[in-house]
Protein backbone atom coordinates (compact mmCIF):
# COMPACT_ATOMS: atom_id res chain seq x y z
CA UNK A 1 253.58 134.61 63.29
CA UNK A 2 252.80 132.39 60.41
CA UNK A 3 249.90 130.10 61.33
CA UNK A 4 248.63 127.61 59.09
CA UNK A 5 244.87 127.23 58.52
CA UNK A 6 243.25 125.79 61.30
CA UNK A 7 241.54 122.88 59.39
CA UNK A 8 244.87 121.78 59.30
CA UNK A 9 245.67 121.66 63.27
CA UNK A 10 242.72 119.91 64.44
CA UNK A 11 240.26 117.07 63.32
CA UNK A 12 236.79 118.48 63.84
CA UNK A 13 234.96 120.21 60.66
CA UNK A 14 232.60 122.37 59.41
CA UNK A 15 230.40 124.02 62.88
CA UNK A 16 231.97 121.51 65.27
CA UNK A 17 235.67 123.37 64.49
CA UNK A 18 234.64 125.94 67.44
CA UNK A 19 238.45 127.74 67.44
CA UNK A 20 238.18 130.80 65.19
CA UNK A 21 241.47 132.46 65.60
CA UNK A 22 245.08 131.61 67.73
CA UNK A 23 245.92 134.94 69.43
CA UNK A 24 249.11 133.54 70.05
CA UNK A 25 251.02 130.66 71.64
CA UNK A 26 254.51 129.14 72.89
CA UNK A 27 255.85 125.76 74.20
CA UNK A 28 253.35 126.00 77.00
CA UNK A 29 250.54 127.89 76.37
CA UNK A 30 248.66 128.68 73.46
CA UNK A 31 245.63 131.55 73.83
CA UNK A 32 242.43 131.43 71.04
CA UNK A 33 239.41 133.26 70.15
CA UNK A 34 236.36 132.29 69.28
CA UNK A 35 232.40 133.50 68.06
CA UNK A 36 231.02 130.57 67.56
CA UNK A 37 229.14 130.26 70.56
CA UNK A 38 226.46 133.20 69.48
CA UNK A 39 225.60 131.00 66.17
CA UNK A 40 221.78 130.45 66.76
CA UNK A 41 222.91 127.09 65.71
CA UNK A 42 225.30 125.96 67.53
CA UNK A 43 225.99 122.78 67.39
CA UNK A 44 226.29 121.73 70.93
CA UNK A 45 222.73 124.22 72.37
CA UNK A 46 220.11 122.23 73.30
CA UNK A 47 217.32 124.30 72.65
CA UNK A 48 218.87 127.00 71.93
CA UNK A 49 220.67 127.16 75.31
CA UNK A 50 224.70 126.57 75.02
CA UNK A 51 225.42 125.35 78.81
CA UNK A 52 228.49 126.42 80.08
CA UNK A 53 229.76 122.72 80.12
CA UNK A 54 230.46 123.21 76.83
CA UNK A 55 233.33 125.50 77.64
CA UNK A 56 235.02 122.34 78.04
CA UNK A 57 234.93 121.83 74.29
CA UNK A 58 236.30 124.57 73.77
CA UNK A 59 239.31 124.14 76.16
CA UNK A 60 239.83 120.81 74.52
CA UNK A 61 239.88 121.82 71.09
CA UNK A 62 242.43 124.99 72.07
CA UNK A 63 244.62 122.17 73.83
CA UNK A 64 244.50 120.05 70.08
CA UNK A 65 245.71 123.28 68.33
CA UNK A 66 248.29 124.00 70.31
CA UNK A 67 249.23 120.03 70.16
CA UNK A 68 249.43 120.23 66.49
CA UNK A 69 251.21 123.56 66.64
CA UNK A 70 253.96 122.01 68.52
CA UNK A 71 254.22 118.81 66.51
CA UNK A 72 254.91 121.10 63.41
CA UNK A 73 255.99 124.21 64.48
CA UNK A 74 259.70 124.21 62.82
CA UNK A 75 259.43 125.08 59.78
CA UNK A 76 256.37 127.71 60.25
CA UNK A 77 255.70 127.25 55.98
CA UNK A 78 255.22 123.44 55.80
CA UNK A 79 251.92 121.77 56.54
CA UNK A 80 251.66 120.52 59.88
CA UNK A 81 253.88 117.33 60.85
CA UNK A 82 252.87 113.84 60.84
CA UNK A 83 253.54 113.91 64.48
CA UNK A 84 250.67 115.68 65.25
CA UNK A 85 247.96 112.80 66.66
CA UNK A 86 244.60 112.75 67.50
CA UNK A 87 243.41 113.01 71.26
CA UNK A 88 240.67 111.61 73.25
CA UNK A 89 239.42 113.57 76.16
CA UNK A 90 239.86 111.19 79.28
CA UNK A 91 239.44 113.48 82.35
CA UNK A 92 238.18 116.54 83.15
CA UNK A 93 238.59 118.14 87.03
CA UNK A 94 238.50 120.88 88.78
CA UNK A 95 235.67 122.84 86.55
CA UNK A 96 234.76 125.52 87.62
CA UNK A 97 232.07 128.52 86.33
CA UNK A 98 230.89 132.20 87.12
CA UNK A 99 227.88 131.93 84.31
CA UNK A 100 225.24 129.63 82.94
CA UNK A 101 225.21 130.21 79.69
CA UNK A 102 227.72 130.98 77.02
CA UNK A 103 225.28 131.96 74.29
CA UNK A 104 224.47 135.01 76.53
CA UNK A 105 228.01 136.17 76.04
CA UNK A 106 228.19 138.38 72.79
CA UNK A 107 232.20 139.00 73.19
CA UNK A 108 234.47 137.33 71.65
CA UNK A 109 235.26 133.95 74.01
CA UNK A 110 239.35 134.11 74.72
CA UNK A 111 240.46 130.36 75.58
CA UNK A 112 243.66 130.22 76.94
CA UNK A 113 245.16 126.41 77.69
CA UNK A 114 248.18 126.15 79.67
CA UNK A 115 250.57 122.46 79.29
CA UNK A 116 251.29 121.05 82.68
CA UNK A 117 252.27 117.51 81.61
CA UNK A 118 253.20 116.44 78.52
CA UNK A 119 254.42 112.34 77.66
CA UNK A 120 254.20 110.30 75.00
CA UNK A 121 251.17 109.39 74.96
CA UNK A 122 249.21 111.76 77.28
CA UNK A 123 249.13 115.91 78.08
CA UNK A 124 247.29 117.46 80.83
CA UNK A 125 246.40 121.42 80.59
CA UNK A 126 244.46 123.89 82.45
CA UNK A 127 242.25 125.95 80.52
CA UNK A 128 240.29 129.44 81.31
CA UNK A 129 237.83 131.01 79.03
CA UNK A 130 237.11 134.76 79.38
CA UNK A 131 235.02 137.50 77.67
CA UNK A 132 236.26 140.86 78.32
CA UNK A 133 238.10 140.16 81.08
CA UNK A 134 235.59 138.46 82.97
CA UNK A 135 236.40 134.86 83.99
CA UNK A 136 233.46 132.45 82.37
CA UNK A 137 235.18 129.08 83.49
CA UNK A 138 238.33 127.10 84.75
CA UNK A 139 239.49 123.71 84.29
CA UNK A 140 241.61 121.26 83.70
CA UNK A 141 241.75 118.26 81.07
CA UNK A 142 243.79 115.36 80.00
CA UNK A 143 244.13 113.67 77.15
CA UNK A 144 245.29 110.47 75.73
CA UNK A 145 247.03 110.56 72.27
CA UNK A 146 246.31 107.74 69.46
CA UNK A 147 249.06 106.21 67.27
């Protein structure tokens, strides 16, 4: 599928855009990868130590792409639609990890984030990442959409 270039889904920039690649996605559920988190310098490690809590991040910026996907999906050629809004993270529940540390990882991260509510002004997902196959942390966000 036709995907335009991520600097165009989401707002962040330069080391802070943390989404490499969209595997693939749909009205609900969008899955990315990502190698950012073995950059030595990350922006988010403290010390050189990127905490699992930052998994969040990356669940929330996988939930922004696939917000922006969905705004301008139809056509795939055109730039992304004027629809698409920028979020603010305003919950986060039901974390969950099996590791520390995500710089240990040196797989590719999968982030998968699947819609459960969607409304004007607000979406709520639940978000896993993985590294072959093993489960690194679970979640689930909301966020509140700007005008």
């Amino acid at each position: 599928m036709l995907m335009p270039p991520l600097e165009r889904l989401m707002p962040h920039a330069g080391r802070m855009r943390l989404i490499d690649r969209v595997l693939t996605y749909d009205e609900q559920r969008i899955v990315c990868e990502s190698d950012s988190h073995c950059a030595v310098d990350h922006p988010l490690a403290e010390n050189g130590v990127l905490s699992i809590i930052c998994g969040l991040e990356y669940g929330a910026q996988a939930m922004a792409v696939h917000g922006a996907l969905l705004a301008g999906a139809a056509p795939q050629d055109r730039a992304v639609s004027r629809d698409a809004r920028h979020g603010y993270l305003v919950a986060a529940s039901d974390l969950r990890w099996l590791v520390e540390r995500l710089d240990r990882c040196t797989a590719p991260l999968v982030i998968e984030a699947i819609s459960e509510f969607r409304s004007g002004n607000q979406v709520a997902y639940r978000f896993e990442l993985r590294a072959e196959q093993q489960t690194m942390l679970t979640g689930r966000a909301s966020v509140l959409l700007g005008p």
